[in-house]
C-alpha atoms as a PDB file:
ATOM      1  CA  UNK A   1      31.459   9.195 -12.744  1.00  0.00           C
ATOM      2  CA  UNK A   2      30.014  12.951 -13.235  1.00  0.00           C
ATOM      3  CA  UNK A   3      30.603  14.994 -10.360  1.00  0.00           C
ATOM      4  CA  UNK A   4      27.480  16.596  -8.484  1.00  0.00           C
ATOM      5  CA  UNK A   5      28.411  19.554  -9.563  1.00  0.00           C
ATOM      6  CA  UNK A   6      27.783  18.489 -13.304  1.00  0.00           C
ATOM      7  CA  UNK A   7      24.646  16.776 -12.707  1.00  0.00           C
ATOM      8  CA  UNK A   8      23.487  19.752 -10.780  1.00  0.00           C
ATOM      9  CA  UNK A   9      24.359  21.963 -13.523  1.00  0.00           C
ATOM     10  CA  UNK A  10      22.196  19.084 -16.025  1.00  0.00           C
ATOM     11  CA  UNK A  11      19.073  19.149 -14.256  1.00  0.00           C
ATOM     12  CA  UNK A  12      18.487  22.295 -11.971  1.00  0.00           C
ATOM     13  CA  UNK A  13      17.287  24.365 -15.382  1.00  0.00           C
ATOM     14  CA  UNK A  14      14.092  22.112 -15.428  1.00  0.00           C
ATOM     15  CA  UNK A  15      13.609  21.412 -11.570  1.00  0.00           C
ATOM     16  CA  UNK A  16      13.535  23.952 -10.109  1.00  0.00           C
ATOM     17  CA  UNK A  17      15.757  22.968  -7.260  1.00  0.00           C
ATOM     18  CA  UNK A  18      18.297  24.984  -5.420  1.00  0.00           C
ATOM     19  CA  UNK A  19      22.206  23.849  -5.228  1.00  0.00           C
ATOM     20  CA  UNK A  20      23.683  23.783  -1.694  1.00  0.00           C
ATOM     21  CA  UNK A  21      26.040  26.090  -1.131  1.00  0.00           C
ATOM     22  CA  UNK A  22      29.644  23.956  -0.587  1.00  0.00           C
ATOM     23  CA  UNK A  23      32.717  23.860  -0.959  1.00  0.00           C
ATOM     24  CA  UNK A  24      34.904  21.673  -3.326  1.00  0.00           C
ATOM     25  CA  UNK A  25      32.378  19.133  -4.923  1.00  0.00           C
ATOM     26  CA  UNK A  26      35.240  16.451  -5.538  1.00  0.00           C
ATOM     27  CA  UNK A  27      37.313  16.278  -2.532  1.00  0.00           C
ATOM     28  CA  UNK A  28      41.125  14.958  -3.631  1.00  0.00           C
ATOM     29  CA  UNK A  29      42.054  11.578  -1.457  1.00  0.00           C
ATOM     30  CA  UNK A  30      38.666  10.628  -0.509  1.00  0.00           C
ATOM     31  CA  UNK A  31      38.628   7.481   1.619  1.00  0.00           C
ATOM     32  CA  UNK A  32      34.762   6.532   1.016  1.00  0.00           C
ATOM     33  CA  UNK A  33      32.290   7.867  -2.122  1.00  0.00           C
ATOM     34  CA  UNK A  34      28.671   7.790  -1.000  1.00  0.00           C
ATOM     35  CA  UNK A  35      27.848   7.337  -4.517  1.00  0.00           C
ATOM     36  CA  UNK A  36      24.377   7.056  -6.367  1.00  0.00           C
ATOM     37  CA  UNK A  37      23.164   6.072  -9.952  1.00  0.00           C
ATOM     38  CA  UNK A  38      19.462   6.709 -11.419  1.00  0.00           C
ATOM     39  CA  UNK A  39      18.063   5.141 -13.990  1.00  0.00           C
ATOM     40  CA  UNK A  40      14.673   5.789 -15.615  1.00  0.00           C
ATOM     41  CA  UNK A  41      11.982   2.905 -15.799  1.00  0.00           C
ATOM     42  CA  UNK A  42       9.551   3.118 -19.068  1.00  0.00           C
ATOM     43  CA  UNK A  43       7.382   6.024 -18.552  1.00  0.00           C
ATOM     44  CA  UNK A  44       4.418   6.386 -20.642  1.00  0.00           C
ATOM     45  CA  UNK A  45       3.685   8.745 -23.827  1.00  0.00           C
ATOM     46  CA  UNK A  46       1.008  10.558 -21.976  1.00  0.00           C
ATOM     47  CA  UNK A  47       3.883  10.920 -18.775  1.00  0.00           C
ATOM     48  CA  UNK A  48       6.441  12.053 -21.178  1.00  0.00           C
ATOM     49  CA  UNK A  49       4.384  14.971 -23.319  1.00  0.00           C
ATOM     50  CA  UNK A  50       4.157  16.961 -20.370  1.00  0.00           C
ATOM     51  CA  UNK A  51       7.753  18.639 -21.332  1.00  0.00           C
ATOM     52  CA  UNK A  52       6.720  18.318 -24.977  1.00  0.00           C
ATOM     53  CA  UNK A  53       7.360  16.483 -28.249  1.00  0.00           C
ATOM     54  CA  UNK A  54      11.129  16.126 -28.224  1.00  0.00           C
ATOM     55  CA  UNK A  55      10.467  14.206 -24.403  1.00  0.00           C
ATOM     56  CA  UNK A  56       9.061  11.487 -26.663  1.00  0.00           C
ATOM     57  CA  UNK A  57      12.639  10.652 -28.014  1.00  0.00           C
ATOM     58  CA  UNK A  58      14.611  10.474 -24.471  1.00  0.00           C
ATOM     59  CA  UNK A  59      14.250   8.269 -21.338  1.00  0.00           C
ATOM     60  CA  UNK A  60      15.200  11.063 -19.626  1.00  0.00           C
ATOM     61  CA  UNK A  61      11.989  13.750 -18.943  1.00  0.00           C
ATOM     62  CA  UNK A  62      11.665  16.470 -16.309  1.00  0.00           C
ATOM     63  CA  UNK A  63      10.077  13.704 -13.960  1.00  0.00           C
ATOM     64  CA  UNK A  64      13.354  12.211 -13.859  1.00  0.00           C
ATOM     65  CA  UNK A  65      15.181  14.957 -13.872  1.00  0.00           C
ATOM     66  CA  UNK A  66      13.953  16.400 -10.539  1.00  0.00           C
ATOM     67  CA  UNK A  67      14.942  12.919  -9.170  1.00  0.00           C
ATOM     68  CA  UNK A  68      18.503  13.294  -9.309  1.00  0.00           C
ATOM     69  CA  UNK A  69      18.522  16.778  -8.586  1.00  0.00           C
ATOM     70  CA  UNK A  70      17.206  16.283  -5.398  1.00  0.00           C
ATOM     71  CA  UNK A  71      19.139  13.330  -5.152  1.00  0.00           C
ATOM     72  CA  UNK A  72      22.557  15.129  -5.481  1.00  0.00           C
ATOM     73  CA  UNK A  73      20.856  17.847  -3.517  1.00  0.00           C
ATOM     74  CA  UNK A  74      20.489  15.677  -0.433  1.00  0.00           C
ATOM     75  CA  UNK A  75      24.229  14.235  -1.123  1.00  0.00           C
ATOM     76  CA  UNK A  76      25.056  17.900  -0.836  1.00  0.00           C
ATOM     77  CA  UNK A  77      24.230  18.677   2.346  1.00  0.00           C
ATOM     78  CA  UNK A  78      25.497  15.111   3.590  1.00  0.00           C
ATOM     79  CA  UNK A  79      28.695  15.787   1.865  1.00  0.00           C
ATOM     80  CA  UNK A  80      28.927  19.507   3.668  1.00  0.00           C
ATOM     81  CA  UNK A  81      27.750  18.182   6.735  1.00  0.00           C
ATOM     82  CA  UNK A  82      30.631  15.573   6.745  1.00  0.00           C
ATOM     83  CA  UNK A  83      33.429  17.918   6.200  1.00  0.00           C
ATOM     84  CA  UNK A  84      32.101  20.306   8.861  1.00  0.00           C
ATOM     85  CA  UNK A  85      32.057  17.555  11.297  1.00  0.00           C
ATOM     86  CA  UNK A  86      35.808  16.180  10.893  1.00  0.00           C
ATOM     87  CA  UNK A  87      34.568  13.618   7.665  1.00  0.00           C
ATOM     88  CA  UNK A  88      37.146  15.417   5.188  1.00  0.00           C
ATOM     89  CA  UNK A  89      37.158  11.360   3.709  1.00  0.00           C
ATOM     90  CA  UNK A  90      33.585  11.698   2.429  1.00  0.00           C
ATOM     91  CA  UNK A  91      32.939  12.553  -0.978  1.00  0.00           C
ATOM     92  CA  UNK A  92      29.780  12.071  -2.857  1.00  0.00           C
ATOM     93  CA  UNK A  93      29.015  11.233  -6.530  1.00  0.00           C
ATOM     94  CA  UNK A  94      25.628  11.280  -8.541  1.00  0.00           C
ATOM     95  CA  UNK A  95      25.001   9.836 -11.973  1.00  0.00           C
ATOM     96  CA  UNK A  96      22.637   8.891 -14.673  1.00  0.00           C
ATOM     97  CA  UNK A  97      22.412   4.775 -15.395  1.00  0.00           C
ATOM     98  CA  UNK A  98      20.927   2.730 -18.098  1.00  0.00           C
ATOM     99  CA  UNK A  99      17.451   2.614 -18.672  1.00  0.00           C
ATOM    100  CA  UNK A 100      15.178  -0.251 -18.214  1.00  0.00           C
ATOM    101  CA  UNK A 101      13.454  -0.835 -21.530  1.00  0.00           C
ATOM    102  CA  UNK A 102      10.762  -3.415 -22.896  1.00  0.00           C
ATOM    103  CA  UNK A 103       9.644  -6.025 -21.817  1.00  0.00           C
ATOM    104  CA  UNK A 104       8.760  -3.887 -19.364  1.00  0.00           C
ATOM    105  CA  UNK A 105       7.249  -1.336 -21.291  1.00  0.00           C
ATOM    106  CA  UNK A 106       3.989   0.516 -19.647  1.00  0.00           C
ATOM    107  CA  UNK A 107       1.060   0.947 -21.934  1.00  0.00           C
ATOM    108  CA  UNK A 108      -1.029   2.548 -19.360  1.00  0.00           C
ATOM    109  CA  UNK A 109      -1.525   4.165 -16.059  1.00  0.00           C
ATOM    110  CA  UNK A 110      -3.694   1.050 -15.696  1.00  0.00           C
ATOM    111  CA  UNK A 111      -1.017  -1.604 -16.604  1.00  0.00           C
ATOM    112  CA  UNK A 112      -0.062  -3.450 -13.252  1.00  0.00           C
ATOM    113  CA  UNK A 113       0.723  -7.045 -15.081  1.00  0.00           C
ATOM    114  CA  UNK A 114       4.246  -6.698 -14.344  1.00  0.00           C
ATOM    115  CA  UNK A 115       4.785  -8.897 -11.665  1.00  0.00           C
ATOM    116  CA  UNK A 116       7.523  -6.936  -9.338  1.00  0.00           C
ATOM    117  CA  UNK A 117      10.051  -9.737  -9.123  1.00  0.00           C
ATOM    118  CA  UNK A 118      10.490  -9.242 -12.780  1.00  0.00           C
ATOM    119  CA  UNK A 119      10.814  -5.824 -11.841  1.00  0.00           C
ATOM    120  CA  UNK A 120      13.373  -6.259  -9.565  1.00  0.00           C
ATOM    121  CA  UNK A 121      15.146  -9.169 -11.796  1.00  0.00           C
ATOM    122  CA  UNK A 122      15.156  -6.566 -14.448  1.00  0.00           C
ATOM    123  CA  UNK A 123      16.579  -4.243 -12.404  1.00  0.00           C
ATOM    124  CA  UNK A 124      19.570  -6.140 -11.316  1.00  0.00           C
ATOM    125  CA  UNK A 125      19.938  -7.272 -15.029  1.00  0.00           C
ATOM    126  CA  UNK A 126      20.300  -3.651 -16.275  1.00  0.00           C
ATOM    127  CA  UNK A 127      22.794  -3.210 -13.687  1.00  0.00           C
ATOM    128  CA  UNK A 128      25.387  -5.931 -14.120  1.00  0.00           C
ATOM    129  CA  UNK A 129      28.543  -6.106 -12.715  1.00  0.00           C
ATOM    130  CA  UNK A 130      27.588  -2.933 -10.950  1.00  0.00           C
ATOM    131  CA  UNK A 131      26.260  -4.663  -8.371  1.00  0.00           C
ATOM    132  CA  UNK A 132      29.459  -6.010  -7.010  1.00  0.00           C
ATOM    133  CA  UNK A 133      30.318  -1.973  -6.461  1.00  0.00           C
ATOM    134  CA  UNK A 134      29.924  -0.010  -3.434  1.00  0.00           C
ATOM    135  CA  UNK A 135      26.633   2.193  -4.874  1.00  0.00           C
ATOM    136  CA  UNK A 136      23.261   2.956  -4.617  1.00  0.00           C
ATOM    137  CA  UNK A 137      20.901   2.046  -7.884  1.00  0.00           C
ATOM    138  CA  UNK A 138      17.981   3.903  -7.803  1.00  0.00           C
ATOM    139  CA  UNK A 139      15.686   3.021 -10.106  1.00  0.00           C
ATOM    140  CA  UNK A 140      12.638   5.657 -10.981  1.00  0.00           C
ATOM    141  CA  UNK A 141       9.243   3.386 -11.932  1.00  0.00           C
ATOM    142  CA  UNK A 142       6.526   4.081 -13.171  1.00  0.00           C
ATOM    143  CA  UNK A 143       3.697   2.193 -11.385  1.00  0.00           C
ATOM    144  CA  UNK A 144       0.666   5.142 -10.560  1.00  0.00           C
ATOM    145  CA  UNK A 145      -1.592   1.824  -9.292  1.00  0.00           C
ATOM    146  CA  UNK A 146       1.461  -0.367  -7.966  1.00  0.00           C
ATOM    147  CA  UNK A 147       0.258  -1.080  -4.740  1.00  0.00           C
ATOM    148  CA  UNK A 148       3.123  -3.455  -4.299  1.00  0.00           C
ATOM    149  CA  UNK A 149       6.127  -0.939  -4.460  1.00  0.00           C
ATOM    150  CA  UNK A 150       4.237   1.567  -3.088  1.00  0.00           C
ATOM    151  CA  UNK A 151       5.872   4.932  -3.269  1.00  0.00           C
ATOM    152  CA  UNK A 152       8.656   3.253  -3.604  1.00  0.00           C
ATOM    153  CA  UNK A 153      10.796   0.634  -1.886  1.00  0.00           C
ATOM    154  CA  UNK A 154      14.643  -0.859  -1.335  1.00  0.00           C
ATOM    155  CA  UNK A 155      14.977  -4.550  -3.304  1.00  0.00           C
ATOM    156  CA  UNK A 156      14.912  -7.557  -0.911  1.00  0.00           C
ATOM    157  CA  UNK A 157      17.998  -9.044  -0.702  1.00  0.00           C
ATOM    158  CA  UNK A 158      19.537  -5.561  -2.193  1.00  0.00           C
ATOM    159  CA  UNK A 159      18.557  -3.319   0.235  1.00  0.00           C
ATOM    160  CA  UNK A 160      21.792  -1.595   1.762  1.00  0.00           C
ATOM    161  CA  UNK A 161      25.323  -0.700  -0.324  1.00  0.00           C
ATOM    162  CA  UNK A 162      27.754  -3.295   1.158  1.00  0.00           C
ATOM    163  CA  UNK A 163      24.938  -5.358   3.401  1.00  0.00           C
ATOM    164  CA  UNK A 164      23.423  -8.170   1.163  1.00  0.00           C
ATOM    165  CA  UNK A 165      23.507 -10.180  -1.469  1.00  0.00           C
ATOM    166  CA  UNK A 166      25.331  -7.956  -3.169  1.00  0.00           C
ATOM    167  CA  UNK A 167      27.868  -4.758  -2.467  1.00  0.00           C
ATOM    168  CA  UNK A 168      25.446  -2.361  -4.284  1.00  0.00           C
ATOM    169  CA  UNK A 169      22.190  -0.947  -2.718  1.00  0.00           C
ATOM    170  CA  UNK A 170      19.069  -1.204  -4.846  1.00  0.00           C
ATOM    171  CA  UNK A 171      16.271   1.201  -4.508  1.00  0.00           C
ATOM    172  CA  UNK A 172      12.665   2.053  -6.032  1.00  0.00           C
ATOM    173  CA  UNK A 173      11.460   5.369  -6.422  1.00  0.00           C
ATOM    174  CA  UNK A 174       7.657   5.201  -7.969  1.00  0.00           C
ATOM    175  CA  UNK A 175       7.304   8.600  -9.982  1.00  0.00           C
ATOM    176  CA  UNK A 176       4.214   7.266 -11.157  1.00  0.00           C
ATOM    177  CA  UNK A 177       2.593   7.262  -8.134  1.00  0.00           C
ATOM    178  CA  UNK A 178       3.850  10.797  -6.655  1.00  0.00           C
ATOM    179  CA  UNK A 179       3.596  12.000  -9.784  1.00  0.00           C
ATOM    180  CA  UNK A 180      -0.140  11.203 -10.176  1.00  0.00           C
ATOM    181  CA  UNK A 181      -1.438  11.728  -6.971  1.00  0.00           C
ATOM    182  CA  UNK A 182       0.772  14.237  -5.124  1.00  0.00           C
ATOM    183  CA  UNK A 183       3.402  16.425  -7.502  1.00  0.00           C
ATOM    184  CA  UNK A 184       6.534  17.044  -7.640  1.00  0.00           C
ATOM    185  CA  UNK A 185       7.521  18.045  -4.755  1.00  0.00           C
ATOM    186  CA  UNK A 186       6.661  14.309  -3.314  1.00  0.00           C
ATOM    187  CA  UNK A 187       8.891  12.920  -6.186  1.00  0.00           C
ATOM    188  CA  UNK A 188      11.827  14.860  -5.057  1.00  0.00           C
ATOM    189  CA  UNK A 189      11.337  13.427  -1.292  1.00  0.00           C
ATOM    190  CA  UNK A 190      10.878  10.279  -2.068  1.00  0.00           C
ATOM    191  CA  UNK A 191      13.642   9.394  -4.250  1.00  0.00           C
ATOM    192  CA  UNK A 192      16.173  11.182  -1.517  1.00  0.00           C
ATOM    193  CA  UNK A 193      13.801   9.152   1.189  1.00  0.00           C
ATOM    194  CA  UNK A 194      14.700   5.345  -0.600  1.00  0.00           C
ATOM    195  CA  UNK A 195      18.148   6.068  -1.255  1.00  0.00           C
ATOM    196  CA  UNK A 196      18.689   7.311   1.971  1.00  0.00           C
ATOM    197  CA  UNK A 197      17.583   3.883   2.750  1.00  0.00           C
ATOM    198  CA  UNK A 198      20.378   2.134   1.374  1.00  0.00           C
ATOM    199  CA  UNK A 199      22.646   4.400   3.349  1.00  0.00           C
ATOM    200  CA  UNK A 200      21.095   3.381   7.042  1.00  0.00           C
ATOM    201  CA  UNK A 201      20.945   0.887   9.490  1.00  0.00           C
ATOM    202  CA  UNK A 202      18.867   0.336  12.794  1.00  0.00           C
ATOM    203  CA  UNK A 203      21.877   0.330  14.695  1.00  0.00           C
ATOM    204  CA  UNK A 204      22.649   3.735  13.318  1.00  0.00           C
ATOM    205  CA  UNK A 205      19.429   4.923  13.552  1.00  0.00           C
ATOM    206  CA  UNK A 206      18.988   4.027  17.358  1.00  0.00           C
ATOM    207  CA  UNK A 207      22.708   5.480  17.612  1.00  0.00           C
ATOM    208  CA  UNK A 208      21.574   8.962  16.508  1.00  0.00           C
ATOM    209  CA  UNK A 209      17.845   9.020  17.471  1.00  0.00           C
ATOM    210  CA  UNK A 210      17.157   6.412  20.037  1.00  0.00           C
ATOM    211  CA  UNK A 211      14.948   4.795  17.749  1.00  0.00           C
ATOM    212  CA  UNK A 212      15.951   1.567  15.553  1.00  0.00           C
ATOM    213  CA  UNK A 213      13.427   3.267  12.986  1.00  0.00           C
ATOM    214  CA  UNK A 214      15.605   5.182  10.008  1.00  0.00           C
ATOM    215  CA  UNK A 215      12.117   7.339   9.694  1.00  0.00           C
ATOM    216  CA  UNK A 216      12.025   8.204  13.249  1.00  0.00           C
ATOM    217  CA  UNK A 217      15.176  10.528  11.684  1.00  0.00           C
ATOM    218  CA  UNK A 218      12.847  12.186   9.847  1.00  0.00           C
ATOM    219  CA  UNK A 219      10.490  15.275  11.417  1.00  0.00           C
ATOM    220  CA  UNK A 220       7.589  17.633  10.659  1.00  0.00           C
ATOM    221  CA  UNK A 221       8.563  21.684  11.452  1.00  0.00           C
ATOM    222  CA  UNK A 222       6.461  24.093  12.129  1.00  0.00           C
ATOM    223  CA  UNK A 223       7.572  27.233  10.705  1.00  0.00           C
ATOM    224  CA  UNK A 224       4.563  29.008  10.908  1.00  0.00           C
ATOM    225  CA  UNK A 225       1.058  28.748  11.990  1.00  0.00           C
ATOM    226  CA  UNK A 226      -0.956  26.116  10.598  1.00  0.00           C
ATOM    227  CA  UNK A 227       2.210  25.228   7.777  1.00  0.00           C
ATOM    228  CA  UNK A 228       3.936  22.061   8.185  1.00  0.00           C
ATOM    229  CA  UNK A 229       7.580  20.734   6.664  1.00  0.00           C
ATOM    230  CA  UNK A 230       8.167  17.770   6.005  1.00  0.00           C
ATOM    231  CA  UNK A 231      11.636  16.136   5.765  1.00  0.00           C
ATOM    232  CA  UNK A 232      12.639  13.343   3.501  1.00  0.00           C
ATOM    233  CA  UNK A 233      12.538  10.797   6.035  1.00  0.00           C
ATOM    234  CA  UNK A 234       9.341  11.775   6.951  1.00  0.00           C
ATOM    235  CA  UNK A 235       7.504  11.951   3.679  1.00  0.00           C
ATOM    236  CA  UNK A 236       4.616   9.598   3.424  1.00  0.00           C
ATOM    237  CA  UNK A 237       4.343   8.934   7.130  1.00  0.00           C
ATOM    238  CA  UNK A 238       3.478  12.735   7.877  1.00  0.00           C
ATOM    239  CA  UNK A 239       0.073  13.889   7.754  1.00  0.00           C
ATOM    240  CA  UNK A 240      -1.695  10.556   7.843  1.00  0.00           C
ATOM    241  CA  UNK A 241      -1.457   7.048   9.512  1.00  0.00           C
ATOM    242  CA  UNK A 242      -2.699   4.248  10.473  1.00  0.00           C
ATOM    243  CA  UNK A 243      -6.281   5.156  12.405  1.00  0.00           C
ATOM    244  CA  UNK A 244      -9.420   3.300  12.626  1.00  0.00           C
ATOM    245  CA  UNK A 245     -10.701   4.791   9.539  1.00  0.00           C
ATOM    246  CA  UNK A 246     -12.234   1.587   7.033  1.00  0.00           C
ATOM    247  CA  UNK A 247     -10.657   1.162   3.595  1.00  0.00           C
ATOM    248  CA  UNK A 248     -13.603   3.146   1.992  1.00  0.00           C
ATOM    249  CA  UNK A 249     -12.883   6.216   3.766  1.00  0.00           C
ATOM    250  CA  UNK A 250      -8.752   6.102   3.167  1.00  0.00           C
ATOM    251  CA  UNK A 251      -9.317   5.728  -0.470  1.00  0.00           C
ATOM    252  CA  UNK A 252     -12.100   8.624  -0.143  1.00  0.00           C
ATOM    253  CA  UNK A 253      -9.384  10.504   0.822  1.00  0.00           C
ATOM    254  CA  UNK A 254      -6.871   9.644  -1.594  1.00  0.00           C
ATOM    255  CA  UNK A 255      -9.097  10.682  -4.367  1.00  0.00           C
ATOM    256  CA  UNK A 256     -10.756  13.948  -3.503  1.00  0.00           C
ATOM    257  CA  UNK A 257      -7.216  15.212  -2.475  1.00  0.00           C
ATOM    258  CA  UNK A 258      -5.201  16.568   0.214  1.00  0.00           C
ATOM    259  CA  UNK A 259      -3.928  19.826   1.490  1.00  0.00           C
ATOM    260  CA  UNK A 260      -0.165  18.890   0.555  1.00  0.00           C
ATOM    261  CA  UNK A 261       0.321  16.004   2.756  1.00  0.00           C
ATOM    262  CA  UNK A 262       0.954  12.472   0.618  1.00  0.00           C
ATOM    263  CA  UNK A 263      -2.265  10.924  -0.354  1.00  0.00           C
ATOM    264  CA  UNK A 264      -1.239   7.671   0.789  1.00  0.00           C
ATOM    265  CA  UNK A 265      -0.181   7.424   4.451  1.00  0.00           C
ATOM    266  CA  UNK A 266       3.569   4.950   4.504  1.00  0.00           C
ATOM    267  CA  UNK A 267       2.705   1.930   6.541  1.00  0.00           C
ATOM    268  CA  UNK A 268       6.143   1.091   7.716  1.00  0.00           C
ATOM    269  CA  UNK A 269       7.715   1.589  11.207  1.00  0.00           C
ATOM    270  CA  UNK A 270       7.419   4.882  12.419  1.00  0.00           C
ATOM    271  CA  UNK A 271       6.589   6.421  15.465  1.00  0.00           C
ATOM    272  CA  UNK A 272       3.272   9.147  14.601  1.00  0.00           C
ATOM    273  CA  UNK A 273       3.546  10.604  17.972  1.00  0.00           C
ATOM    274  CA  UNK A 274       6.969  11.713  17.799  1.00  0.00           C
ATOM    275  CA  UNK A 275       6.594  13.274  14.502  1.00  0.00           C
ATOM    276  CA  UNK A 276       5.803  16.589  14.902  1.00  0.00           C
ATOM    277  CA  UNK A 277       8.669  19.174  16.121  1.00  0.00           C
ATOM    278  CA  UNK A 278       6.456  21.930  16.464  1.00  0.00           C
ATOM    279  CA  UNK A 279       7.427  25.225  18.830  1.00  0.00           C
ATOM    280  CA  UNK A 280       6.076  26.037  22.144  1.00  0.00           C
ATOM    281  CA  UNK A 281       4.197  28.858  20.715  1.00  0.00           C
ATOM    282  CA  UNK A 282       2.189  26.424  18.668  1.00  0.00           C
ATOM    283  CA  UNK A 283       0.223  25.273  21.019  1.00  0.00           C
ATOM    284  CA  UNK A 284      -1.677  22.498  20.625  1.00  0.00           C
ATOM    285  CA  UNK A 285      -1.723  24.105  17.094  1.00  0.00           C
ATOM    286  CA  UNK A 286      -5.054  23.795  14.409  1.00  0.00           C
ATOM    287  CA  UNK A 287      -6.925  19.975  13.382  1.00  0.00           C
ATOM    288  CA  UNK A 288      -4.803  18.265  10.865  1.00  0.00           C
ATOM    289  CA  UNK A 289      -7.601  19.218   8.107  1.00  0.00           C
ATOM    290  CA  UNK A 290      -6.828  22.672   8.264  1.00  0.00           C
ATOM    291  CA  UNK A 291      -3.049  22.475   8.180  1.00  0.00           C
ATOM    292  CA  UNK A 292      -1.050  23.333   4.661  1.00  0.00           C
ATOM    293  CA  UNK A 293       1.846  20.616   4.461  1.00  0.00           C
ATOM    294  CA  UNK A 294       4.974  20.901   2.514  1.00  0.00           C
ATOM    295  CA  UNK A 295       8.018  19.122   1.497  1.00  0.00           C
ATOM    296  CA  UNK A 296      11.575  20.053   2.042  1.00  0.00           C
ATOM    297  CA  UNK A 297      14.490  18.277   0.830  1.00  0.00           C
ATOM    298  CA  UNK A 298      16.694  19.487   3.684  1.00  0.00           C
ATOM    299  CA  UNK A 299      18.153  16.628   5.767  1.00  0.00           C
ATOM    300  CA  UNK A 300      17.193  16.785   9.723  1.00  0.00           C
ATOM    301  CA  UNK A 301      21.140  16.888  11.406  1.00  0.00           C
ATOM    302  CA  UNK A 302      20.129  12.864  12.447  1.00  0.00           C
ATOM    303  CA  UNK A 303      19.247  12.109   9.415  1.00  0.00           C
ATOM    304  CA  UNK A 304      22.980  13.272   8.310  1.00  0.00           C
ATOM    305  CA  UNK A 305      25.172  12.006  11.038  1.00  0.00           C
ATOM    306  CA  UNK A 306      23.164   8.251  10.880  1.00  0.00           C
ATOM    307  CA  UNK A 307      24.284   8.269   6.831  1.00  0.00           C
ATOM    308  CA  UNK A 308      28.011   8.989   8.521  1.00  0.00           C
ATOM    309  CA  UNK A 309      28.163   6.459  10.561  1.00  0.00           C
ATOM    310  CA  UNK A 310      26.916   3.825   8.416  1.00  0.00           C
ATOM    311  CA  UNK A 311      29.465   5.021   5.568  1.00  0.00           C
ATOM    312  CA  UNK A 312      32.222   5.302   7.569  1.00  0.00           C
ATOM    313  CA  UNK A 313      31.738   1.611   9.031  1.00  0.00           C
ATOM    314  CA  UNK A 314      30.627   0.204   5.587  1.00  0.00           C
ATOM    315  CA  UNK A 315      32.952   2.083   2.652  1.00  0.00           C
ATOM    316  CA  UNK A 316      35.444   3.783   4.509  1.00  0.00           C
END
């Protein structure tokens, strides 16, 4: 497998994200490898000539490049975290996979006839003996209008490394959709958010933050007036919810924009009110119209030491 270091070294030219600053990336007489393989879906030619004409000959475009960089970004800090916490056993790994090809080819933005167990059949095709391995497939779709992954998603059946049908973790990351209707900077999040996923249990969760929710882990900061962060776990549950607002108006909003918060509010567990981690001297701080949000790969410390526990217990 390439180390972090190499992927890092890959990818951070066209990403724009930072490397964490760590020690030794491959740690000699490591009991347990959190480790994680992308692999591009079919992406579009309209997706792909954003970084030009040679992106038409490669699976492999900026979009998918950002992935994994945030991807071994996040692995980073869990890695450092580890070590500075007694885990000198943890080691993490990050790599590029296979590609999933035609038939499941997208024509258009529009195209939605895929049906998503052929997605997911696919998925475990391209895979193979793989999933008998202690890993986490991520798999980076393109689906802008695929309300049925969503922003993305872990496999049923597949959905933890070492708890399922299988000893590898399978997880969805829909570029499309960030891509389309919230940047880059959502993309990033989200693929650290869903293979986070396959790294955490309730039991962990509740273990570290008293909630059997893995995106109670995540929070919203405050750094500054009327600026909110947003942490991976967090990402498409901040800024947004479920309210008593009808269908017309949520899709109102989705299409004439937001002010950095995802356009689409996640409608999984989470608990809104204990979002925000805001300072005293916010106050009750300005309406959520007004506020700019952003979106920070760094881990929250829970978010870290729940990913422990459940890799200790499960690969150690």
């Amino acid at each position: 497998m390439c180390s972090r270091r190499a992927v890092l070294g890959a990818a951070l030219a066209t990403t724009g994200v930072c490397a964490p600053v760590a020690g030794s990336i491959t740690t000699a007489g490591s009991d347990a490898t959190l480790q994680v393989i992308v692999s591009p879906g079919p992406t579009p030619l309209y997706a792909r000539l954003r970084d030009g004409l040679d992106a038409v000959r490669t699976d492999w475009t900026s979009i998918h490049e950002a992935a994994v960089a945030a991807v071994a970004d996040a692995l980073g800090q869990i890695e450092t975290y580890a070590h500075e916490t007694g885990r000198d056993w943890l080691d993490v790994a990050v790599d590029r996979g296979q590609s999933l090809g035609s038939p499941f080819a997208t024509a258009s933005p529009l195209d939605t006839a895929t049906a998503v167990e052929r997605v997911y059949d696919g998925f475990r095709e391209v895979i193979g003996v793989g999933l008998d391995e202690l890993q986490c497939h991520l798999l980076c779709w393109w689906g802008p209008f695929d309300y049925r992954i969503g922003y993305g998603r872990t496999v049923p059946g597949d959905g933890r490394v070492g708890r399922g049908d299988h000893s590898a973790g399978l997880a969805i990351a829909n570029v499309g959709a960030t891509e389309g209707w919230d940047g880059r900077a959502v993309t990033r999040n989200v693929a650290i958010h869903e293979v986070l996923h396959t790294y955490l249990s309730p039991a962990d969760a509740a273990a570290v933050g008293d909630s059997r929710c893995d995106h109670d882990l995540g929070t919203i900061r405050e750094p500054e007036p009327a600026v909110r962060e947003i942490s991976p776990m967090a990402t498409t549950y901040a800024g947004g919810g479920a309210d008593d607002r009808g269908p017309i108006h949520l899709l109102a909003d989705g299409l004439l924009g937001s002010n950095g918060a995802t356009r689409w509010a996640g409608r999984g567990c989470v608990n809104q009110d204990a979002l925000p981690e805001r300072g005293p001297e916010a106050g009750d701080g300005p309406a959520d119209a007004d506020v700019t949000w952003r979106h920070s790969t760094r881990l929250t410390a829970e978010t870290m030491e729940a990913v422990c526990r459940y890799v200790e217990r499960t690969l150690r």
